[in-house]
N, C-alpha and C. Protein backbone atom coordinates (compact mmCIF):
# COMPACT_ATOMS: atom_id res chain seq x y z
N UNK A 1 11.69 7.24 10.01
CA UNK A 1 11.00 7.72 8.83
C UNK A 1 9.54 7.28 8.89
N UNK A 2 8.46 8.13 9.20
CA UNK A 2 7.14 7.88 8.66
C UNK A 2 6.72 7.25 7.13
N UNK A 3 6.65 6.43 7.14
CA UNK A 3 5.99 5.63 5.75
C UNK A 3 4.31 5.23 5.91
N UNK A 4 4.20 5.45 4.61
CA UNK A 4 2.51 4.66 4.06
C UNK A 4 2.78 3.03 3.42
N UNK A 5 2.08 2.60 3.31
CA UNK A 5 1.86 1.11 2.69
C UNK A 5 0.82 0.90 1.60
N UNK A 6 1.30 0.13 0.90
CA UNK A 6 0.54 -0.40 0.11
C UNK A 6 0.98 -1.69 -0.82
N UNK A 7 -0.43 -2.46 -0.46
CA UNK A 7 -0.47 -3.67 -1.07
C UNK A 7 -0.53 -3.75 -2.47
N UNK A 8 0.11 -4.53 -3.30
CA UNK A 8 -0.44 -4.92 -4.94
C UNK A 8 0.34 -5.93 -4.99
N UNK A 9 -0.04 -6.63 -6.50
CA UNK A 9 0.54 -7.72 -7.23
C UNK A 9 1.86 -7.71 -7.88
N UNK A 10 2.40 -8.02 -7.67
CA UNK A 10 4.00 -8.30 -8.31
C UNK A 10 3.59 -7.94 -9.66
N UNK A 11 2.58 -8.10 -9.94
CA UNK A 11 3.17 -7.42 -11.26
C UNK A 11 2.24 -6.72 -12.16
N UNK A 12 1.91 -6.24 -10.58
CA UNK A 12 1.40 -4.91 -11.34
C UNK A 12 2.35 -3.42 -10.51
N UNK A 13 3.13 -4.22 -9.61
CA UNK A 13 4.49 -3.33 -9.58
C UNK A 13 5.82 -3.21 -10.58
N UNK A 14 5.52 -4.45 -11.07
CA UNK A 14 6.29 -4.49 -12.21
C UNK A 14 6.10 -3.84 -13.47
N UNK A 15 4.69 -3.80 -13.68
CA UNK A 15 4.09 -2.83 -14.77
C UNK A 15 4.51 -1.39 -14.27
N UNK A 16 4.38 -0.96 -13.24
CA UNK A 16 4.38 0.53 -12.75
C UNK A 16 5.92 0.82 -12.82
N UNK A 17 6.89 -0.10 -13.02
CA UNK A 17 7.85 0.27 -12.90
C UNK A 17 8.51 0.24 -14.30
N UNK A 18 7.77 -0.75 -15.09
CA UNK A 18 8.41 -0.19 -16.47
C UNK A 18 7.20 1.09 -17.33
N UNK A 19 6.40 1.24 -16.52
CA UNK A 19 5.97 2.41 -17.05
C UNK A 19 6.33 3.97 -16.21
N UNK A 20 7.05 3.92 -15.62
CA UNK A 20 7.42 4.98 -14.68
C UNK A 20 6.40 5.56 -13.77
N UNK A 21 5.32 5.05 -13.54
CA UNK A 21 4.12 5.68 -12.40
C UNK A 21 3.17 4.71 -11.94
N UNK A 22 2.86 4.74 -10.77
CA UNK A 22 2.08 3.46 -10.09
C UNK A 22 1.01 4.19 -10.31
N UNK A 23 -0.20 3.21 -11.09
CA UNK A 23 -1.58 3.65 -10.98
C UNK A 23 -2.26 2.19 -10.41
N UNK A 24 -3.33 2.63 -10.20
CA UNK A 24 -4.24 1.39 -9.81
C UNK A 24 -5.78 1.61 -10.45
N UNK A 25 -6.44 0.30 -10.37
CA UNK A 25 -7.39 0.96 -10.49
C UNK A 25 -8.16 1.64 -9.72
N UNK A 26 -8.15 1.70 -8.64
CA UNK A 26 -9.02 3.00 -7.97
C UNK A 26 -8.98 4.43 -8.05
N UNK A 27 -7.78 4.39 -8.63
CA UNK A 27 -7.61 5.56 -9.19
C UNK A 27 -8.24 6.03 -10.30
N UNK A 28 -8.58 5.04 -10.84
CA UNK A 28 -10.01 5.55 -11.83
C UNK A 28 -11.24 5.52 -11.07
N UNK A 29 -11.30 4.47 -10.82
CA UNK A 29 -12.88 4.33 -10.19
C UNK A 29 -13.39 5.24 -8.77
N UNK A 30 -12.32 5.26 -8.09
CA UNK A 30 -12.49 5.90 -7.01
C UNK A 30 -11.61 7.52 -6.54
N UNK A 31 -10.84 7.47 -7.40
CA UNK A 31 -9.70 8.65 -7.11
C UNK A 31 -8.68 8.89 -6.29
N UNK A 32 -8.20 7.83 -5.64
CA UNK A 32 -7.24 7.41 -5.23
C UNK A 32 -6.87 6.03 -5.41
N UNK A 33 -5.33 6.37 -4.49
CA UNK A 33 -4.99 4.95 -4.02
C UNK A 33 -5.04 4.76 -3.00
N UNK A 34 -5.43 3.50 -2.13
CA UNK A 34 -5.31 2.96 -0.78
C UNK A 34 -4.13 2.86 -0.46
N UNK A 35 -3.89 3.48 0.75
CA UNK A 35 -2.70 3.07 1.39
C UNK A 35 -3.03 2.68 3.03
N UNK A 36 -2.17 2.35 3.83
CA UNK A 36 -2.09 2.30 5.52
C UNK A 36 -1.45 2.75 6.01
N UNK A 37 -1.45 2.85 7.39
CA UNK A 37 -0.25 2.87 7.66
C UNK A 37 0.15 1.73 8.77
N UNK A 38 1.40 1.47 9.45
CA UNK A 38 2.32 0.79 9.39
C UNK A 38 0.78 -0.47 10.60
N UNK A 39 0.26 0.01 11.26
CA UNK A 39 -0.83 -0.82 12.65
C UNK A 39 -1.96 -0.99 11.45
N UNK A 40 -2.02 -0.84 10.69
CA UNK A 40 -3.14 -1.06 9.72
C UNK A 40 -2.66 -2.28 8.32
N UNK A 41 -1.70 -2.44 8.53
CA UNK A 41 -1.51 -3.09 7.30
C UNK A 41 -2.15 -5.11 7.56
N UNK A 42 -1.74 -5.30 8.50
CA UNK A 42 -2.72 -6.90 8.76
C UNK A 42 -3.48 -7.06 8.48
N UNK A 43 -4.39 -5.90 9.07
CA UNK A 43 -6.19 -5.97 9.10
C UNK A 43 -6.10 -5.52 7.60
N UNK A 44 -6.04 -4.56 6.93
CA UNK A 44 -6.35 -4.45 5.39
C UNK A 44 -5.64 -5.72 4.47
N UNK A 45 -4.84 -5.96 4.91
CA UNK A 45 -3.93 -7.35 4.22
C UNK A 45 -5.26 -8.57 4.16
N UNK A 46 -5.94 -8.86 5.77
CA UNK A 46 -6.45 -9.93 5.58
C UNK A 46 -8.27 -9.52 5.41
N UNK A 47 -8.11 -8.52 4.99
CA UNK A 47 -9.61 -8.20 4.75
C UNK A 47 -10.05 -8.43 3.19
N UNK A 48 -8.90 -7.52 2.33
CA UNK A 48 -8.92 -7.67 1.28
C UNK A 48 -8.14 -8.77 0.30
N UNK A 49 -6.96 -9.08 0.73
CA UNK A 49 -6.01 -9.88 0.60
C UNK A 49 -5.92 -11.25 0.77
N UNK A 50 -7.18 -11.90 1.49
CA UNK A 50 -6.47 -12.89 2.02
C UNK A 50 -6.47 -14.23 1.62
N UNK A 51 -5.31 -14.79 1.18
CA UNK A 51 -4.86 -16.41 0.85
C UNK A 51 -4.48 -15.60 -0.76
N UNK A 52 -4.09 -14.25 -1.10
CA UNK A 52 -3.37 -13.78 -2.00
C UNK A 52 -2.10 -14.24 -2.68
N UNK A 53 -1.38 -14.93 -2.94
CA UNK A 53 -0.05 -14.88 -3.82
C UNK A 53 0.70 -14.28 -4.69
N UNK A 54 1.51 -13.74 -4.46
CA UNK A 54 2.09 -12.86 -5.56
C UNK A 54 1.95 -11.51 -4.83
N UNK A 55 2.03 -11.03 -3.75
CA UNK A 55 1.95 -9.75 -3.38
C UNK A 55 3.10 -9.16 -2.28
N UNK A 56 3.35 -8.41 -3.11
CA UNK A 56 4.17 -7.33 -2.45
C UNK A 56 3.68 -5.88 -1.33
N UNK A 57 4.57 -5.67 -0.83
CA UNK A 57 3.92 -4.25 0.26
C UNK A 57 5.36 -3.12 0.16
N UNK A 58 4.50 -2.32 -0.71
CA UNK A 58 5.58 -1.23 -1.22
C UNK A 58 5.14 0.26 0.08
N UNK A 59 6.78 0.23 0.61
CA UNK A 59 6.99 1.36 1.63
C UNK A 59 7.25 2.39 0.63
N UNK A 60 6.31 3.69 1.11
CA UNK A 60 6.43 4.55 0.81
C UNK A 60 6.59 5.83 1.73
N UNK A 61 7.27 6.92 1.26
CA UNK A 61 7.82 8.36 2.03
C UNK A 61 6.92 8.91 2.05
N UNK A 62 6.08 9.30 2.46
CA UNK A 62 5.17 10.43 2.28
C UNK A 62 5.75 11.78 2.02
N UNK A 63 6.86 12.35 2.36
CA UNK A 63 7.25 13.16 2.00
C UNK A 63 7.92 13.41 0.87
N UNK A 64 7.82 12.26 0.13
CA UNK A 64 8.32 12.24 -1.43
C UNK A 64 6.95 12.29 -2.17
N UNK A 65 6.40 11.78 -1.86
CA UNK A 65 4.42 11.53 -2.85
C UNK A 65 4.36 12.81 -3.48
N UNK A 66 4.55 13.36 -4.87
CA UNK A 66 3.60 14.54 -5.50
C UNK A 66 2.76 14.28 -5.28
N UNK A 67 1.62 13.38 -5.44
CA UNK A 67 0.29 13.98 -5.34
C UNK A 67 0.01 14.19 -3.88
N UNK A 68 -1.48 14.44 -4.33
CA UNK A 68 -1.71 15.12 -2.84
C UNK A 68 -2.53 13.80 -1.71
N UNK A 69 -1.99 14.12 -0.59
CA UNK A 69 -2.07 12.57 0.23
C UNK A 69 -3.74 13.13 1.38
N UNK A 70 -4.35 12.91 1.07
CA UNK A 70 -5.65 12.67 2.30
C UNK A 70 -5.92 11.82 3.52
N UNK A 71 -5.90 12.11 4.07
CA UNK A 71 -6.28 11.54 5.57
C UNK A 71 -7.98 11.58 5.53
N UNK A 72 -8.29 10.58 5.20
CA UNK A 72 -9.65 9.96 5.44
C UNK A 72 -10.39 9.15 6.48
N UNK A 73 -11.45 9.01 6.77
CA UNK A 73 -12.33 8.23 7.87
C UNK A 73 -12.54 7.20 6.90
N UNK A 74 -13.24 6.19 7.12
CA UNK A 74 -13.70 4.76 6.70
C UNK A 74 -14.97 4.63 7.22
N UNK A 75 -15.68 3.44 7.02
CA UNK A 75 -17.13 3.74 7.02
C UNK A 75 -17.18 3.47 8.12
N UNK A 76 -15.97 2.41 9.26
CA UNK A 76 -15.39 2.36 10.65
C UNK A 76 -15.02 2.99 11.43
N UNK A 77 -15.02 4.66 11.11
CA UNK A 77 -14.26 5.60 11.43
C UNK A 77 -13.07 5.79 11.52
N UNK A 78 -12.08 4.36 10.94
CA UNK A 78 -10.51 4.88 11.43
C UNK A 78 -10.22 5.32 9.82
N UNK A 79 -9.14 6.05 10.12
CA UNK A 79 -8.70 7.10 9.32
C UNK A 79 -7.24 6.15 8.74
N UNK A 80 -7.79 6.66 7.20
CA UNK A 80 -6.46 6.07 6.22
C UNK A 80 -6.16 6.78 5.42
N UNK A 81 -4.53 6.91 4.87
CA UNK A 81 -3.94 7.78 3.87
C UNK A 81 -4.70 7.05 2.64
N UNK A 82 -5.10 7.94 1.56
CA UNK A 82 -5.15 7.89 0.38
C UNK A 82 -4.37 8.94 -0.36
N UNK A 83 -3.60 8.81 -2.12
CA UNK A 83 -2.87 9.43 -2.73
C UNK A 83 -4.33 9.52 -3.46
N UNK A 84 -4.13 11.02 -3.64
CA UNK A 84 -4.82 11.04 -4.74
C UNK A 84 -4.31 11.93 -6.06
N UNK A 85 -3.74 10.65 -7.35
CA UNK A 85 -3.15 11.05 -8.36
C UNK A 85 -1.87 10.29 -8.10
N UNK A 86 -1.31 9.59 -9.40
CA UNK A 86 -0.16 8.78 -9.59
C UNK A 86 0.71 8.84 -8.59
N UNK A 87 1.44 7.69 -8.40
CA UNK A 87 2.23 7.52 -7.10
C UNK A 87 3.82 7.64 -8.07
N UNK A 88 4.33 8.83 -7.85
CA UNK A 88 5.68 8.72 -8.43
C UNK A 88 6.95 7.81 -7.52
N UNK A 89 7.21 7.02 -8.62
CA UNK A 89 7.96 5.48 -7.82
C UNK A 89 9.20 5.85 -6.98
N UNK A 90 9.75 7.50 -7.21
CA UNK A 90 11.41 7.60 -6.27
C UNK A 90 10.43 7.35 -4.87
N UNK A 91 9.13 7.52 -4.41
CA UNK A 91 8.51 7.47 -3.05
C UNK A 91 8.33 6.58 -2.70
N UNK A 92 8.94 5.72 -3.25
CA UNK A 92 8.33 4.15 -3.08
C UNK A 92 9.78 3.65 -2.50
N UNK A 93 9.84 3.60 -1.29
CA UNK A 93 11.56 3.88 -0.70
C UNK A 93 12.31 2.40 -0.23
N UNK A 94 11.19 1.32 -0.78
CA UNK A 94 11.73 -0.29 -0.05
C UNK A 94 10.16 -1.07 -0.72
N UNK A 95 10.40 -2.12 -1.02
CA UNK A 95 9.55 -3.39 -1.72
C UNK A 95 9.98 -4.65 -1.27
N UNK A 96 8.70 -5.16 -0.34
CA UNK A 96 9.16 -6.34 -0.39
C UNK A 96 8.24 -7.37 -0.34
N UNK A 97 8.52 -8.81 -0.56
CA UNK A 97 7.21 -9.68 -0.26
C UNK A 97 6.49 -10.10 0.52
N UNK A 98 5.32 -10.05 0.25
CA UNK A 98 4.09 -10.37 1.36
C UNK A 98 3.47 -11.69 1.34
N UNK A 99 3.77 -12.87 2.22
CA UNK A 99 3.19 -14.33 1.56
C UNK A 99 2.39 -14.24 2.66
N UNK A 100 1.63 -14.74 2.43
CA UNK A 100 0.28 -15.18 3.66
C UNK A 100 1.01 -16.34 4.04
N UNK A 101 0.36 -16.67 5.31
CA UNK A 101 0.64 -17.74 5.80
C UNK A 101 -0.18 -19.19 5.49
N UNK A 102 0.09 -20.25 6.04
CA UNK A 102 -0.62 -21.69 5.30
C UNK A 102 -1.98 -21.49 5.01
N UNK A 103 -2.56 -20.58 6.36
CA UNK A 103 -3.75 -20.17 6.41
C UNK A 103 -4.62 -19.54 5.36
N UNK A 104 -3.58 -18.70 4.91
CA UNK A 104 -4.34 -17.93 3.98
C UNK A 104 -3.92 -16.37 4.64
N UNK A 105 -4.00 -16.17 5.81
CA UNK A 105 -4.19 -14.54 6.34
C UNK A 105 -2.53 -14.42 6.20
N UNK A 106 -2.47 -12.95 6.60
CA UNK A 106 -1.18 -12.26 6.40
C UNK A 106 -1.02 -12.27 8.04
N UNK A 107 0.16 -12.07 8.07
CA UNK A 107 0.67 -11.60 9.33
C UNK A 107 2.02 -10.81 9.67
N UNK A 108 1.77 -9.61 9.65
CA UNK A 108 2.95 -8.93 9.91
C UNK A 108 3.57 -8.10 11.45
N UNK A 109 4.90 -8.08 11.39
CA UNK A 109 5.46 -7.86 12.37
C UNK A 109 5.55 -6.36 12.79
N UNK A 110 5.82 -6.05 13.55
CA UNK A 110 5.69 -4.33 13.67
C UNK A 110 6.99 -3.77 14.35
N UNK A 111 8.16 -3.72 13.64
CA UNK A 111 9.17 -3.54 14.46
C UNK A 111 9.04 -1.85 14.34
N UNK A 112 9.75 -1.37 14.98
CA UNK A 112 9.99 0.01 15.17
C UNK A 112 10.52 1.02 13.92
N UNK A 113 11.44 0.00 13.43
CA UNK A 113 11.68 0.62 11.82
C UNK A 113 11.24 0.44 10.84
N UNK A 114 9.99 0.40 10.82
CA UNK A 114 9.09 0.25 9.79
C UNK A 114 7.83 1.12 9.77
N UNK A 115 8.05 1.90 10.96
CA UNK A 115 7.01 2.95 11.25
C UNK A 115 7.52 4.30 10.69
């Protein structure tokens, strides 16, 4: 199964889930949501993320997402999914926790079923 990623706070997955739709704020400010995919999630983990607590990395289907999903460049040139417009939660297909390490940075594994 092809999945997207995305990082947030426990509880602001928890909010999205008793309100029935994941928003963020970039979705105001910017018009989407950030997502990765599966070789991208470290480097955005410890860019933006890092020595974070409380964060989760919600797998998502892309082929479940209503809104509409963009394939974008970065100001790096590599290219990342963004949703743009509420993330309806049945797409959100596995949640789980993300602890940084003593360090502070994230470090994740890349097994084959997670791509």
């Amino acid at each position: 199964m092809n999945r997207l990623f995305h990082m947030c706070a426990r509880k602001d997955w928890e909010a999205a889930q008793a309100a029935g739709v994941y928003k963020t704020p970039s979705l105001e400010s910017e018009g989407f949501i950030h997502c990765s995919r599966p070789e991208q999630i470290e480097g955005t983990a410890n860019r933006y993320y890092q020595g974070a607590a409380g964060q989760v990395l919600l797998h998502i289907a892309p082929a479940k997402v209503q809104a509409e999903i963009r394939w974008e460049a970065s100001t790096g040139g590599e290219t990342f999914p963004h949703i743009y417009g509420p993330l309806n939660l049945d797409a959100v297909v596995a949640v789980e926790d993300f602890v940084p390490n003593a360090d502070g940075t994230f470090s994740y594994p890349q097994p084959a079923d997670r791509s």
